[in-house]
Protein backbone atom coordinates (compact mmCIF):
# COMPACT_ATOMS: atom_id res chain seq x y z
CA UNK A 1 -13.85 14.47 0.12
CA UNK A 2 -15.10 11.91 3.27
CA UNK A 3 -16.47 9.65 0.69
CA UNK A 4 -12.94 9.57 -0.71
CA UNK A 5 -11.56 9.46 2.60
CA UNK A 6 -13.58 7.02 3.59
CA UNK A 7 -12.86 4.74 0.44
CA UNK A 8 -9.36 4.58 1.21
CA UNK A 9 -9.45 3.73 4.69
CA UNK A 10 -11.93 0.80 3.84
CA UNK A 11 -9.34 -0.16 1.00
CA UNK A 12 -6.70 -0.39 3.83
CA UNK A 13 -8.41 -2.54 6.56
CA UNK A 14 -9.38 -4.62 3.45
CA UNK A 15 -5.69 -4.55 2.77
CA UNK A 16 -4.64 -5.52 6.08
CA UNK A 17 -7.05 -7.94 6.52
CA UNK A 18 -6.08 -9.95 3.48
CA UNK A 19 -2.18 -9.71 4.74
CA UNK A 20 -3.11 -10.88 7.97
CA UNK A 21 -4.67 -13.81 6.59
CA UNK A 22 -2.44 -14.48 3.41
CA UNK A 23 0.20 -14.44 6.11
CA UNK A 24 -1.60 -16.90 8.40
CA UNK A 25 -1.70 -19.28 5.29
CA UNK A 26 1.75 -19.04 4.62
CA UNK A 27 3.06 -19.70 8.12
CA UNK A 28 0.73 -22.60 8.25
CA UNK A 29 2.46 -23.65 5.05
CA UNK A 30 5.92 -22.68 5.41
CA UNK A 31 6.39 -23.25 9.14
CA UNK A 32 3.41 -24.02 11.34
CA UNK A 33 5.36 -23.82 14.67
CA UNK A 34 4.82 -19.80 13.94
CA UNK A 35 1.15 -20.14 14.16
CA UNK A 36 1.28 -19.99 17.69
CA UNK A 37 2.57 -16.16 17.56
CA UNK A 38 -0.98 -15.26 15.28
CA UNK A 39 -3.01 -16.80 17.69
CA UNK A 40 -1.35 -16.20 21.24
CA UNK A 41 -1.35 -11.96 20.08
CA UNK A 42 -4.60 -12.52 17.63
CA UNK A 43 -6.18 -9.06 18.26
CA UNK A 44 -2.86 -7.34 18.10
CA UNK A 45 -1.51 -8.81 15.18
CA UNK A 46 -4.71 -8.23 13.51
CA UNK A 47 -5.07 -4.65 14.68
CA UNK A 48 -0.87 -4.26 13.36
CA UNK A 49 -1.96 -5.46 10.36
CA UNK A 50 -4.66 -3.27 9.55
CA UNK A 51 -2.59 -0.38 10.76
CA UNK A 52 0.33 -1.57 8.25
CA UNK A 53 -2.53 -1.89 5.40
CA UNK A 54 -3.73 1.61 6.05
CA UNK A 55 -0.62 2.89 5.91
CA UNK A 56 0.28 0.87 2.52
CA UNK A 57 -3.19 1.47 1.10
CA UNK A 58 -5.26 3.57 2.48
CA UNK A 59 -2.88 6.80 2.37
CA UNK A 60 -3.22 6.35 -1.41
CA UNK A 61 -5.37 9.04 -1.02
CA UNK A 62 -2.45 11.87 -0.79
CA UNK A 63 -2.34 11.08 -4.70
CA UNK A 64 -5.94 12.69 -4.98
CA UNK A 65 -4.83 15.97 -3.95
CA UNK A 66 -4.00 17.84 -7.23
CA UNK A 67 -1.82 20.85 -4.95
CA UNK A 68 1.39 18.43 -4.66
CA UNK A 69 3.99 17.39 -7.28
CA UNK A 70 3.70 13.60 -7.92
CA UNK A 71 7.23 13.01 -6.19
CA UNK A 72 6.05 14.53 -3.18
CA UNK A 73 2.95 12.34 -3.42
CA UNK A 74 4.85 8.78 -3.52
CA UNK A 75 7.70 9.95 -0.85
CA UNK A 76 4.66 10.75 1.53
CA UNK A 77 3.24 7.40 0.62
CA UNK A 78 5.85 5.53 0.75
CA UNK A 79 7.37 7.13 3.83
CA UNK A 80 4.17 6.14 5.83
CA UNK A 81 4.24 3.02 4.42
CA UNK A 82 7.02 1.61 5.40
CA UNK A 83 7.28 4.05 8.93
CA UNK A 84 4.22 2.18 9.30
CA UNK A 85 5.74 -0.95 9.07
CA UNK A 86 8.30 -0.72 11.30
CA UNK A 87 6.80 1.23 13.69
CA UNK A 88 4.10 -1.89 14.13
CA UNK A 89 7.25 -3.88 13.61
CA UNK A 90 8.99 -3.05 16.75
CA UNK A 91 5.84 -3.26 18.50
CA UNK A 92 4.73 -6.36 17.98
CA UNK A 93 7.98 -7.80 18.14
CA UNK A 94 8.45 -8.98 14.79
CA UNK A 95 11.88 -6.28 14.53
CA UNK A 96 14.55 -6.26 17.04
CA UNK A 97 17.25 -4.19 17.47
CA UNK A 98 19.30 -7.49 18.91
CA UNK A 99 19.73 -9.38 15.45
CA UNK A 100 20.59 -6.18 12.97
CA UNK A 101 21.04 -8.07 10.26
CA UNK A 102 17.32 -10.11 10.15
CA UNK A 103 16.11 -6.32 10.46
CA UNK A 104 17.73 -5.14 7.67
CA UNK A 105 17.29 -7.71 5.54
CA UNK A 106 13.39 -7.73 6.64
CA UNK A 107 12.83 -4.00 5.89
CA UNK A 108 14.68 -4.49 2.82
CA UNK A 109 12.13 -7.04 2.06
CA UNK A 110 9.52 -5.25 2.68
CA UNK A 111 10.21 -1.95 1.01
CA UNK A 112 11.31 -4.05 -2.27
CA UNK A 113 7.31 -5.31 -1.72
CA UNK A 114 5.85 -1.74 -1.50
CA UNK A 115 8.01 -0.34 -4.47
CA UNK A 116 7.43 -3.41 -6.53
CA UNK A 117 3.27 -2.91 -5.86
CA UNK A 118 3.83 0.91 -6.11
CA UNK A 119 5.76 0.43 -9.90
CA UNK A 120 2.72 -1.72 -10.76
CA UNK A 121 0.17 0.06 -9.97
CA UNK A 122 2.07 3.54 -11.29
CA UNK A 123 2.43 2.13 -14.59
CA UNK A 124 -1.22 0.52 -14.43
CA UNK A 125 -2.69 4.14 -13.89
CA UNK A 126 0.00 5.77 -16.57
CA UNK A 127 -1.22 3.61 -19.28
CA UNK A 128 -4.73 4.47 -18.20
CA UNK A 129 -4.65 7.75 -18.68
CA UNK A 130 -2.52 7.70 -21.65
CA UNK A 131 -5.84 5.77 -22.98
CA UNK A 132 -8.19 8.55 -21.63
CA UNK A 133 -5.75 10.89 -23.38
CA UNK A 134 -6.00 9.14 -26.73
CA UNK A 135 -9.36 9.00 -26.43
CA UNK A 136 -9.95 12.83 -25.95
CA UNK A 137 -7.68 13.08 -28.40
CA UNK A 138 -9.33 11.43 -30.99
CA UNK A 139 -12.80 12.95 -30.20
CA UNK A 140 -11.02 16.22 -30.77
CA UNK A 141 -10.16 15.38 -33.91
CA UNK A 142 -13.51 14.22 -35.05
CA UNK A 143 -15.44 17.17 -33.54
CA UNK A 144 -16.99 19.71 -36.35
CA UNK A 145 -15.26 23.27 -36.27
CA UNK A 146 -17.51 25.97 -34.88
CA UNK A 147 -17.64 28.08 -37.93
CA UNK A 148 -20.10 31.05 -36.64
């Protein structure tokens, strides 16, 4: 169970690693003026980020634990996900309570994200197993009867 653990916290500081810098690159694209906020607040940005990845990625792990219904599973994932998000949000100053709207809009944004990598990779691991299960299914099938 710490090895699994342990998996998907590494898969979440990878995650938030490779947000922090995607984002980098796309400020430097979009609008390099905003650069200055990466590197003025470097090691806080970069420890948000990694927060925001564990909480995306690394609490993946709650699907692992065979007690809870699936639908318990993603609202606990997606819960800390995007509580995650905002939470780091507010801190770092990228939400304010003083333009509503931008902070709507921006959650909305982000949540769309989440669900649209959490329907991916849902229907990645559904037609996965539904493999594994045709597989079994077949061997089944082509197994010998135990006639003793």
């Amino acid at each position: 169970m710490i090895k699994l653990i342990l998996k998907y916290l590494l898969l979440g500081i990878a995650a938030g690693c490779i947000l922090f810098v995607g984002n980098i690159i796309f400020h430097d694209l979009i609008n390099s003026e905003q650069l200055e906020l990466f590197f003025d607040n470097f090691t806080a940005y970069a420890i948000g980020y990694i927060a925001i990845g564990i909480g995306f990625f690394g609490v993946g792990v709650i699907y692992e634990v065979e007690r809870l219904r699936f639908s318990l599973k993603s609202v606990i994932h997606i819960s800390v996900g995007v509580g995650t998000f905002i939470l780091v949000g507010f801190r770092l100053g990228w939400l304010t309570l003083e333009n509503s709207p931008n902070l709507i809009v921006n959650i909305a944004i982000n949540v769309a994200i989440l669900l649209a990598g959490w329907t991916a990779l849902y229907f990645r691991d559904k037609k996965e197993i539904q493999r594994i299960n045709m597989v079994l299914a077949e061997r089944d099938t082509m197994m010998p009867l135990d006639t003793e």
